[in-house]
N, C-alpha and C. Protein backbone atom coordinates (compact mmCIF):
# COMPACT_ATOMS: atom_id res chain seq x y z
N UNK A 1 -1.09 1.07 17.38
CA UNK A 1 -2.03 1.75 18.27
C UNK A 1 -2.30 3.19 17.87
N UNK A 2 -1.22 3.94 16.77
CA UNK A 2 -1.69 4.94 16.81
C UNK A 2 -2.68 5.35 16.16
N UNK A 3 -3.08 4.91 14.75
CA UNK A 3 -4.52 4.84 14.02
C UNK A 3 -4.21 6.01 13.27
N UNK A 4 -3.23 7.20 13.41
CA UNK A 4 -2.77 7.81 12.34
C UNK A 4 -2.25 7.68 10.79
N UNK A 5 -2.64 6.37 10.01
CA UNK A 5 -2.38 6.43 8.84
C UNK A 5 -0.84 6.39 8.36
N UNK A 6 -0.40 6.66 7.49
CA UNK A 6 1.12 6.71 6.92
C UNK A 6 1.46 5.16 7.35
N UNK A 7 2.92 5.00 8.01
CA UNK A 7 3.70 4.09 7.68
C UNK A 7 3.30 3.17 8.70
N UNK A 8 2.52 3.44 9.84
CA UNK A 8 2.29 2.80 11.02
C UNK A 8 1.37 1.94 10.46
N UNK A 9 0.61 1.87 9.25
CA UNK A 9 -0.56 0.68 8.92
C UNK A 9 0.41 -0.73 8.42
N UNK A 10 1.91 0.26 7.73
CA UNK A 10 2.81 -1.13 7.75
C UNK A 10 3.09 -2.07 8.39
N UNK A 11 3.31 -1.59 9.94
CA UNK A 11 3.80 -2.17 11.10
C UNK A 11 3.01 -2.86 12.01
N UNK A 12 1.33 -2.12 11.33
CA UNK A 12 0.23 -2.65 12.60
C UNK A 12 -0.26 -4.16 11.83
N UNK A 13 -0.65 -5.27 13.60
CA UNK A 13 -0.92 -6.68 12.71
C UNK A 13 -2.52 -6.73 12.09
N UNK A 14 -2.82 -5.85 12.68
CA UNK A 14 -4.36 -5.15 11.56
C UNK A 14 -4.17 -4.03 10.58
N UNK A 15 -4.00 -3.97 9.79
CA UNK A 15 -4.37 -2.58 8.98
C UNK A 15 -5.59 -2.23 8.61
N UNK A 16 -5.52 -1.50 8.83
CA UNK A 16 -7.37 -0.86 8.44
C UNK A 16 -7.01 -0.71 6.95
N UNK A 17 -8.40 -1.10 6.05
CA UNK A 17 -8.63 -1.16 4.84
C UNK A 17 -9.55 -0.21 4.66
N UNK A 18 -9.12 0.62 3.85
CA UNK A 18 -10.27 1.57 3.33
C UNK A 18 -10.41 1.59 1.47
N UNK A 19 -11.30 1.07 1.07
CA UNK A 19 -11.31 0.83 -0.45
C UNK A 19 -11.32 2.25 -1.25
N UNK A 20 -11.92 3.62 -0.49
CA UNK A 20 -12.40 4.34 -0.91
C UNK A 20 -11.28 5.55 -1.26
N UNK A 21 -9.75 4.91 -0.60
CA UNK A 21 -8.92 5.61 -0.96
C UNK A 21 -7.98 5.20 -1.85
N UNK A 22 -7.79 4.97 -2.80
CA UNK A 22 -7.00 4.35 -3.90
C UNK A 22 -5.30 4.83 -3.37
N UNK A 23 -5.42 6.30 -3.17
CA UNK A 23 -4.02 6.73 -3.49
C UNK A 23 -3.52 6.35 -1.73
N UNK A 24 -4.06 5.88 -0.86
CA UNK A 24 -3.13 5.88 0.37
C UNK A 24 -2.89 3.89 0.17
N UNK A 25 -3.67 3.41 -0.47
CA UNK A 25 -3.56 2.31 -0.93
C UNK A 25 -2.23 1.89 -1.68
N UNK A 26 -2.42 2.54 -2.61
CA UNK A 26 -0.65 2.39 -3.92
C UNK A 26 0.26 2.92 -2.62
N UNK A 27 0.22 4.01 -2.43
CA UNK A 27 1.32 4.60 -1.63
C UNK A 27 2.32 3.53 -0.32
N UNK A 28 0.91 3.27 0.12
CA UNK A 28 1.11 2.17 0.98
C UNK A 28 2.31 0.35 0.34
N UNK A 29 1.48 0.30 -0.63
CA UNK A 29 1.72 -0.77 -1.36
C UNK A 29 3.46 -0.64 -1.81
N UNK A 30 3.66 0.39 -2.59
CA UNK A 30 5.24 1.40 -2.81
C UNK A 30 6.12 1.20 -1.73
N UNK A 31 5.61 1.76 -0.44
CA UNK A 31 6.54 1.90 0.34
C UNK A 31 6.71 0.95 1.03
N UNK A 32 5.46 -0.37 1.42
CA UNK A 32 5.82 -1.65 1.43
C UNK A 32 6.96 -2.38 0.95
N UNK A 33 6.99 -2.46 -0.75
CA UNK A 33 7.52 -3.38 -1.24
C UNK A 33 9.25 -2.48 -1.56
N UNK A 34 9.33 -0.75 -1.12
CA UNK A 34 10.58 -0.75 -0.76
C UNK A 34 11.40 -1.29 0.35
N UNK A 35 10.68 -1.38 1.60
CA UNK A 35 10.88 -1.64 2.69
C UNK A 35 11.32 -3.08 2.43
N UNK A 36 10.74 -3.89 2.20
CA UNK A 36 11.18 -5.13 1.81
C UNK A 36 12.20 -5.53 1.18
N UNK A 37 12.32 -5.22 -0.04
CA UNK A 37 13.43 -5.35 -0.80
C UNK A 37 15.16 -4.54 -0.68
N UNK A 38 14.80 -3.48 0.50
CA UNK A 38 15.66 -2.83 1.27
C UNK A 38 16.17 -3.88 2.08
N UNK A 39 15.54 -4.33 2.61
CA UNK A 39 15.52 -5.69 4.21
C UNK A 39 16.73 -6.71 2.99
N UNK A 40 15.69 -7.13 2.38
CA UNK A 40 16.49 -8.29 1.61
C UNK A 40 17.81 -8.45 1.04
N UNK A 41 17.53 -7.37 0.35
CA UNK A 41 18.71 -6.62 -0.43
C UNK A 41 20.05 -6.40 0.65
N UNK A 42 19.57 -5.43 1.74
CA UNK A 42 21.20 -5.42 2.79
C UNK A 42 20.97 -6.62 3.31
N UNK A 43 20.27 -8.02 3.50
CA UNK A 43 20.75 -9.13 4.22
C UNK A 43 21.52 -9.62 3.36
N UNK A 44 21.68 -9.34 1.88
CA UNK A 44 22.89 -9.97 0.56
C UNK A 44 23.98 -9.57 0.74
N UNK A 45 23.82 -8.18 1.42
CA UNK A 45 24.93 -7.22 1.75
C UNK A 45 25.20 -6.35 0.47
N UNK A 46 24.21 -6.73 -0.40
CA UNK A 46 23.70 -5.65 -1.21
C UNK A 46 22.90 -3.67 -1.09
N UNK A 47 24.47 -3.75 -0.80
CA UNK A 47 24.22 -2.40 0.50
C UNK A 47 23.42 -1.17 -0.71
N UNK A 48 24.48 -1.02 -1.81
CA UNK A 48 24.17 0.16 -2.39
C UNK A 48 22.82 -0.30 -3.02
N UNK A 49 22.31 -1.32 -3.23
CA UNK A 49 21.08 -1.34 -3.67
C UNK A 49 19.71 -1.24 -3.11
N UNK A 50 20.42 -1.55 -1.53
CA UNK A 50 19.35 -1.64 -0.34
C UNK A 50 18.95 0.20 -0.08
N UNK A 51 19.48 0.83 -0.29
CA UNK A 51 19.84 2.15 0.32
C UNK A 51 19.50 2.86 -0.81
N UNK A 52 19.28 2.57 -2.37
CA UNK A 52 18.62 2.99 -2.89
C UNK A 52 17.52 2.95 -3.03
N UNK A 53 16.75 2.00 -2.49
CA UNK A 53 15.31 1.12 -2.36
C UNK A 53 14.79 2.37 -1.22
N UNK A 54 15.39 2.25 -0.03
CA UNK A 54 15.03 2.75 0.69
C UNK A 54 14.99 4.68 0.58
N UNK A 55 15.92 4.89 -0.46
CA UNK A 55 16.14 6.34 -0.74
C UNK A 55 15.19 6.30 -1.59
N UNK A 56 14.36 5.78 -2.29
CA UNK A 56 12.84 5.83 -3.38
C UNK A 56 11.74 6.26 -2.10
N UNK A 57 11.97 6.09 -0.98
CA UNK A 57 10.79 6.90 0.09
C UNK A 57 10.88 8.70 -0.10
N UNK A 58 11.61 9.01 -0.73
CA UNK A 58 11.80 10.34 -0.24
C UNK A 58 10.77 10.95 -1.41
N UNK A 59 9.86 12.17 -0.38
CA UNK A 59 8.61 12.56 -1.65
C UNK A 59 7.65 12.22 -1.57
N UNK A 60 7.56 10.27 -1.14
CA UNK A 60 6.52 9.33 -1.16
C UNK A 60 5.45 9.65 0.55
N UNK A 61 4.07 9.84 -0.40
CA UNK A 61 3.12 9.73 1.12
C UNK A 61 1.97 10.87 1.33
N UNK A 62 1.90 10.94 2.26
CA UNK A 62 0.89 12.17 2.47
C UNK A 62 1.38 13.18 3.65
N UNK A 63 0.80 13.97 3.76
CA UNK A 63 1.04 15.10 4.58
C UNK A 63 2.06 15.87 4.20
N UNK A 64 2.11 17.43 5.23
CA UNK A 64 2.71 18.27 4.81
C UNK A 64 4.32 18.11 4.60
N UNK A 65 4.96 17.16 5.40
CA UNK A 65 5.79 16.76 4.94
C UNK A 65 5.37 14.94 4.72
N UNK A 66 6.17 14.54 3.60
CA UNK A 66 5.76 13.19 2.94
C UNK A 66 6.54 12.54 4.36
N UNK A 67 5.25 11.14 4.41
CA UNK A 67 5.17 10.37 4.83
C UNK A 67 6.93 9.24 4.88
N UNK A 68 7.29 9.16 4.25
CA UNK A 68 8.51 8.93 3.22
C UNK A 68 9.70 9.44 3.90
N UNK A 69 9.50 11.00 4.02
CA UNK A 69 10.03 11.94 4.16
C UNK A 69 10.58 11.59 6.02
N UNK A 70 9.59 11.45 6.87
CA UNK A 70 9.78 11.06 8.31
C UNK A 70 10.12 10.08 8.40
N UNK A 71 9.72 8.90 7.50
CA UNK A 71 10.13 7.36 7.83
C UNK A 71 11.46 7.27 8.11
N UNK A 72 12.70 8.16 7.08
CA UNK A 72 13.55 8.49 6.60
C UNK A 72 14.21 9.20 7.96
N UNK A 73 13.76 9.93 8.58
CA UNK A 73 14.14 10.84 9.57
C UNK A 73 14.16 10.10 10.52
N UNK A 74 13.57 8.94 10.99
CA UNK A 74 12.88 7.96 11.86
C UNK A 74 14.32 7.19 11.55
N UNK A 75 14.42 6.53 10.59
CA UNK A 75 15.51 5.39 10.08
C UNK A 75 16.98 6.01 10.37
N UNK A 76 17.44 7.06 9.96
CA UNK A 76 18.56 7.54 10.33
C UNK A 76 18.54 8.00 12.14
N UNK A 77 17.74 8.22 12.91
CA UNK A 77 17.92 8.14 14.47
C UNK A 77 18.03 6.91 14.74
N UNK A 78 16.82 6.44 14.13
CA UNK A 78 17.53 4.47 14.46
C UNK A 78 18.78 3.92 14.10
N UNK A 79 19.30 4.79 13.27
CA UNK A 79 21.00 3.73 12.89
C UNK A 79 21.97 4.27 14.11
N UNK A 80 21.52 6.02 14.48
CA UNK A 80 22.43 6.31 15.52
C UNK A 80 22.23 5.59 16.90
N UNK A 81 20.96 4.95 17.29
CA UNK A 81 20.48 4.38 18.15
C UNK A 81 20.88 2.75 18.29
N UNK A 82 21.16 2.26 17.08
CA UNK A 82 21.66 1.16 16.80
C UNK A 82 23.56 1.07 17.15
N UNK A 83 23.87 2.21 17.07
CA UNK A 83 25.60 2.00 16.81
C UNK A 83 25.47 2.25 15.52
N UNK A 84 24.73 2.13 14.44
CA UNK A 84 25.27 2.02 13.36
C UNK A 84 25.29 2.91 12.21
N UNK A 85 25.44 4.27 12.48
CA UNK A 85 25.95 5.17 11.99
C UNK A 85 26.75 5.02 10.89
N UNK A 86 27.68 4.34 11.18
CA UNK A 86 29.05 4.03 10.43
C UNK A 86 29.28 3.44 9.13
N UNK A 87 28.84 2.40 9.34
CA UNK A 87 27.85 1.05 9.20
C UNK A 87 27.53 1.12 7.57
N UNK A 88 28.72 0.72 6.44
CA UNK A 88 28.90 0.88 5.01
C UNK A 88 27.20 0.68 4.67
N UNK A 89 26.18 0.57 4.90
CA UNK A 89 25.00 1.04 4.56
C UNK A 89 24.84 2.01 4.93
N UNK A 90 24.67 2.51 5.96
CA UNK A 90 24.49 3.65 6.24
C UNK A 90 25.32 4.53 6.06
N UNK A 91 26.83 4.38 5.25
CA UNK A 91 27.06 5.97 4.78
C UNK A 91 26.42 5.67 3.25
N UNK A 92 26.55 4.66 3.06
CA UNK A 92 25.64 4.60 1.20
C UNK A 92 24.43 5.24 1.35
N UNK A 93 23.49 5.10 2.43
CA UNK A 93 22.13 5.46 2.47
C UNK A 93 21.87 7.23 2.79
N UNK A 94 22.57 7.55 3.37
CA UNK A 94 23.27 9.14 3.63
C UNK A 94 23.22 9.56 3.04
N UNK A 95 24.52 9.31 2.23
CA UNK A 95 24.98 9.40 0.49
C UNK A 95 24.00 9.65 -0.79
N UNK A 96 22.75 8.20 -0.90
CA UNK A 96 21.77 8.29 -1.54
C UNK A 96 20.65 9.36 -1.17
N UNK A 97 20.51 9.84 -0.13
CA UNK A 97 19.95 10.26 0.18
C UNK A 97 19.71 11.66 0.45
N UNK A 98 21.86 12.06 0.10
CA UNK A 98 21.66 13.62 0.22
C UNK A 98 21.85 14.10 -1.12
N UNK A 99 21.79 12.95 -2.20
CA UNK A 99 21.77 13.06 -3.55
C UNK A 99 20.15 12.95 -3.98
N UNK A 100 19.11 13.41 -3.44
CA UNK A 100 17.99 13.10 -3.21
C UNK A 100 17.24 13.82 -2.67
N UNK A 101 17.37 14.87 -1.91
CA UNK A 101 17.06 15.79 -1.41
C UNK A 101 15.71 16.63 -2.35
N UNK A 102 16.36 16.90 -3.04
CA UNK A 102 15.44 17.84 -4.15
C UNK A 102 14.54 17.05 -4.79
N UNK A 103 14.48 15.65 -4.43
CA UNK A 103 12.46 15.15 -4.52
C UNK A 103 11.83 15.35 -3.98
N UNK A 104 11.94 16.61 -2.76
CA UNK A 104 10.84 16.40 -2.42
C UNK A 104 10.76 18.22 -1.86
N UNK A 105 9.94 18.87 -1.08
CA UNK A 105 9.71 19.59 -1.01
C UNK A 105 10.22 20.40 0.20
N UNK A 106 10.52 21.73 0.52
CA UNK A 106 11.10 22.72 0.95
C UNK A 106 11.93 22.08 2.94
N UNK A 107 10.34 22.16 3.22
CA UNK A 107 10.30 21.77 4.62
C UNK A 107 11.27 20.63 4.68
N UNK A 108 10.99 18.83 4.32
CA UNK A 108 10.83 18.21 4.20
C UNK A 108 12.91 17.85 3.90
N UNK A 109 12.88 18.80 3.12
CA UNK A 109 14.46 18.55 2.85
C UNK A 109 15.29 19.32 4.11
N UNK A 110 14.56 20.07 4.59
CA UNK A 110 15.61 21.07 5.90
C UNK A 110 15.68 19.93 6.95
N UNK A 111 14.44 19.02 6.99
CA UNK A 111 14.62 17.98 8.39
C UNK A 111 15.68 16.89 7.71
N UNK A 112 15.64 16.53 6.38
CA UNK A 112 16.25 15.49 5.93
C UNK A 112 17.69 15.59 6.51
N UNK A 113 18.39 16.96 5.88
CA UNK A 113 19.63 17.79 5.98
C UNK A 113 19.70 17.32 7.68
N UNK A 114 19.09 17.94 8.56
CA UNK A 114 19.39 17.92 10.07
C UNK A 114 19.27 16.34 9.95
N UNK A 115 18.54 15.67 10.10
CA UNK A 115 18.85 13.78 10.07
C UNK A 115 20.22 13.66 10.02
N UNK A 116 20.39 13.96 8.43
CA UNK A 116 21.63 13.55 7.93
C UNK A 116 22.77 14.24 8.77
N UNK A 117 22.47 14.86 9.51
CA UNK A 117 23.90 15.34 10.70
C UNK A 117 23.95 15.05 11.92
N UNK A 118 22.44 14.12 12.11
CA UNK A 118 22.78 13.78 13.42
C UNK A 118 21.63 14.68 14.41
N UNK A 119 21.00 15.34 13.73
CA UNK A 119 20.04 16.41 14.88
C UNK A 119 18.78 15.73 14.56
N UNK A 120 17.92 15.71 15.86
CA UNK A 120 16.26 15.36 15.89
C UNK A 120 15.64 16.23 16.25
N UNK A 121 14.59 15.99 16.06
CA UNK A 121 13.38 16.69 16.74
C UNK A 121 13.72 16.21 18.67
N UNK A 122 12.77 16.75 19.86
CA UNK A 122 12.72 16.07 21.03
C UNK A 122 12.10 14.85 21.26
N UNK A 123 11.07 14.37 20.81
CA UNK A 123 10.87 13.22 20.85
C UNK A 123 11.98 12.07 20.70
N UNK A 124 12.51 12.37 19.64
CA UNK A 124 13.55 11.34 19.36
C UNK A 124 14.57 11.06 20.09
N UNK A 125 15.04 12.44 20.68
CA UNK A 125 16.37 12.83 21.54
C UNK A 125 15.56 12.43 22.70
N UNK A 126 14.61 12.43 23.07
CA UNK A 126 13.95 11.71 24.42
C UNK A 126 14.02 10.19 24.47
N UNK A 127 14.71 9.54 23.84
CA UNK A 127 14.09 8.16 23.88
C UNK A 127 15.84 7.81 24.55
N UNK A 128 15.96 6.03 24.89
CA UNK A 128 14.87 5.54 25.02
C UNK A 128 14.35 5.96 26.41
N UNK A 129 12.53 5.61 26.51
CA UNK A 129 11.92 5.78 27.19
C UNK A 129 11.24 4.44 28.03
N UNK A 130 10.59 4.61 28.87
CA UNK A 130 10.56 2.82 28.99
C UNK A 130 8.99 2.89 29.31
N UNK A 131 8.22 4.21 29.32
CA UNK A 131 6.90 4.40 29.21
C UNK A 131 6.49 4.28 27.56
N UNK A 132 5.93 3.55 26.95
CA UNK A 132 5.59 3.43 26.11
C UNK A 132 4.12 4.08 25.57
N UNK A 133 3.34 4.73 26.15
CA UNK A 133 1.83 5.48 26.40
C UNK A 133 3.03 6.94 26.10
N UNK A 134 3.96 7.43 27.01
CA UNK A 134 4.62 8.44 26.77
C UNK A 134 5.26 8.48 25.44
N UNK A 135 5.92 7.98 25.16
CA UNK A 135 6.33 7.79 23.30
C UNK A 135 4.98 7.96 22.23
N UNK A 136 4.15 7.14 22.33
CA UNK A 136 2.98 7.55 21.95
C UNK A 136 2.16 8.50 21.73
N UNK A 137 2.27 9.17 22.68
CA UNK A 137 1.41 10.85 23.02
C UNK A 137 2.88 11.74 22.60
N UNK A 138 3.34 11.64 22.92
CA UNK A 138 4.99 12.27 22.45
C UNK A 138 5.22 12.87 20.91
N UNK A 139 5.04 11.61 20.16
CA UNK A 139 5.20 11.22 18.94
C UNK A 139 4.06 11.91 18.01
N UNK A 140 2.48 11.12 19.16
CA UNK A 140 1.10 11.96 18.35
C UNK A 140 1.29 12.99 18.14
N UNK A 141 1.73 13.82 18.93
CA UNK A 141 1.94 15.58 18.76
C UNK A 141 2.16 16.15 18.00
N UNK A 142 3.37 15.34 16.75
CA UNK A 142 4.00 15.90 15.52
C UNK A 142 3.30 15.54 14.61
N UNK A 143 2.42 16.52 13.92
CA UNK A 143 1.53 16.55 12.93
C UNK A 143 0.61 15.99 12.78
N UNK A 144 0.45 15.73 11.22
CA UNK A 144 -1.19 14.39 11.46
C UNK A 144 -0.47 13.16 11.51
N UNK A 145 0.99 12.87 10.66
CA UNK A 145 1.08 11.28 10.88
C UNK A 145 2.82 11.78 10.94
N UNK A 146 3.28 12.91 11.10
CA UNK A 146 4.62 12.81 11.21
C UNK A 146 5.34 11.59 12.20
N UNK A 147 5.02 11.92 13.34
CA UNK A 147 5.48 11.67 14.62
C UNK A 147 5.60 10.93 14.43
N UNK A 148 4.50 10.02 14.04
CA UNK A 148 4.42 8.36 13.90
C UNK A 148 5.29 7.43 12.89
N UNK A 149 4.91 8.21 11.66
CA UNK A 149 5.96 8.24 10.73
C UNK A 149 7.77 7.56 11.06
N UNK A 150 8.10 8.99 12.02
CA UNK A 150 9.54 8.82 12.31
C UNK A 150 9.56 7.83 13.38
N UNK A 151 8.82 7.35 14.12
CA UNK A 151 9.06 6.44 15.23
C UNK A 151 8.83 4.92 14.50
N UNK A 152 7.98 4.77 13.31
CA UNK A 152 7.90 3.59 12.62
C UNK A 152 9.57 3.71 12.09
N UNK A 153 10.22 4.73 11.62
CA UNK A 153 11.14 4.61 10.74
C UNK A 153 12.54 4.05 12.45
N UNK A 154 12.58 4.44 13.16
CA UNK A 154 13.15 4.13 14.44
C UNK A 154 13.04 2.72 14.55
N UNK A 155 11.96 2.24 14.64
CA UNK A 155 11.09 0.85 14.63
C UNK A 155 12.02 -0.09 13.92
N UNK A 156 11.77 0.28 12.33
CA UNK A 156 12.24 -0.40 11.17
C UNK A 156 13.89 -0.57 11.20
N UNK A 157 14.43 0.44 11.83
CA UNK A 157 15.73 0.57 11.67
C UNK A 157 16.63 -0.94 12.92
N UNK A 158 15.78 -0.81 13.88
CA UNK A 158 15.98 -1.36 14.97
C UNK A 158 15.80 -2.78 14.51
N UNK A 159 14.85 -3.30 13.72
CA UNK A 159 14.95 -4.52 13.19
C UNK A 159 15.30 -4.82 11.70
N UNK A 160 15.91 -3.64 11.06
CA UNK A 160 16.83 -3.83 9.81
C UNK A 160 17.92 -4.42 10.06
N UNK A 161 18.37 -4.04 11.42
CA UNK A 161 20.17 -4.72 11.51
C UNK A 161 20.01 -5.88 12.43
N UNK A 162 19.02 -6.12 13.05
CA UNK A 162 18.95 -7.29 13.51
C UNK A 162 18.87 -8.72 12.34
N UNK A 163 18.10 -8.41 11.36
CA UNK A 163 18.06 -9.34 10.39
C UNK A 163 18.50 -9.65 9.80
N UNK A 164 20.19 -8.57 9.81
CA UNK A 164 21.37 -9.56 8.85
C UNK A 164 23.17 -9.15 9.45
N UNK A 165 22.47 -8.83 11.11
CA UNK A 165 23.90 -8.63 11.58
C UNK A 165 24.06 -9.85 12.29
């Protein structure tokens, strides 16, 4: 529903097609087929490989901070939201991830750093919510596709461990 672009065209059962953009196209396509092979990969219990798949987002996307970059920020509130913090993927993915840092750019690594300890933005620390229009407008607020970004990565996380716990 949000129509903001980035990771939410993953999740929506329409994606809008636009031919005229090549590069949100590949980008799209990239962070697809990490997402996937992340999924697959930890249902083998192919942890350290899943968590590297998923640590190839960082950098990847558009906006001032990468698209990639929030999914990421999104996915680690979802593991704390899950219980699964702990959770031998998720210290591998941590791990990969704070070895990783420096792909990507200034901003982008200061939110990574706070993720990786456990701190959010308010939106996130607001949830759960059981107004769903409120998450929405909540979420819109942070940038052009941040918000959305990290709440897809929340999303994803929430049905990563469902699919092979």
């Amino acid at each position: 529903m949000s129509g903001s672009g980035g990771f939410s065209e993953l999740f929506s059962p329409e994606p809008q097609k636009d031919s005229s953009d090549f590069g949100k196209e590949a980008f799209l396509a990239v962070a697809g087929k990490r997402l996937e092979d992340a999924r697959h990969l930890a249902a083998s219990s192919c942890y350290e490989e899943s968590s590297t798949s998923l640590a190839g987002l960082i950098g990847l996307g558009i906006g001032l901070t990468p698209s990639g970059d929030d999914f990421l920020c999104g996915f680690l509130a979802g593991l704390r939201f899950a219980g699964q913090w702990e959770h031998p993927f998720a210290r591998l993915l941590r791990k990969e991830i704070s070895q990783h840092l420096g792909d990507t750019n200034d901003i982008s690594r200061t939110f990574l750093s706070c993720a990786l300890q456990g701190h959010f933005s308010r939106p996130v620390k607001e949830l759960p919510c059981p107004d769903s229009r409120k998450i929405l407008s909540s979420f819109s607020q942070i940038g052009h596709s941040s918000g959305i970004d990290t709440l897809c990565g929340i999303f994803y996380a929430s049905c990563f461990f469902a699919a092979f716990s």
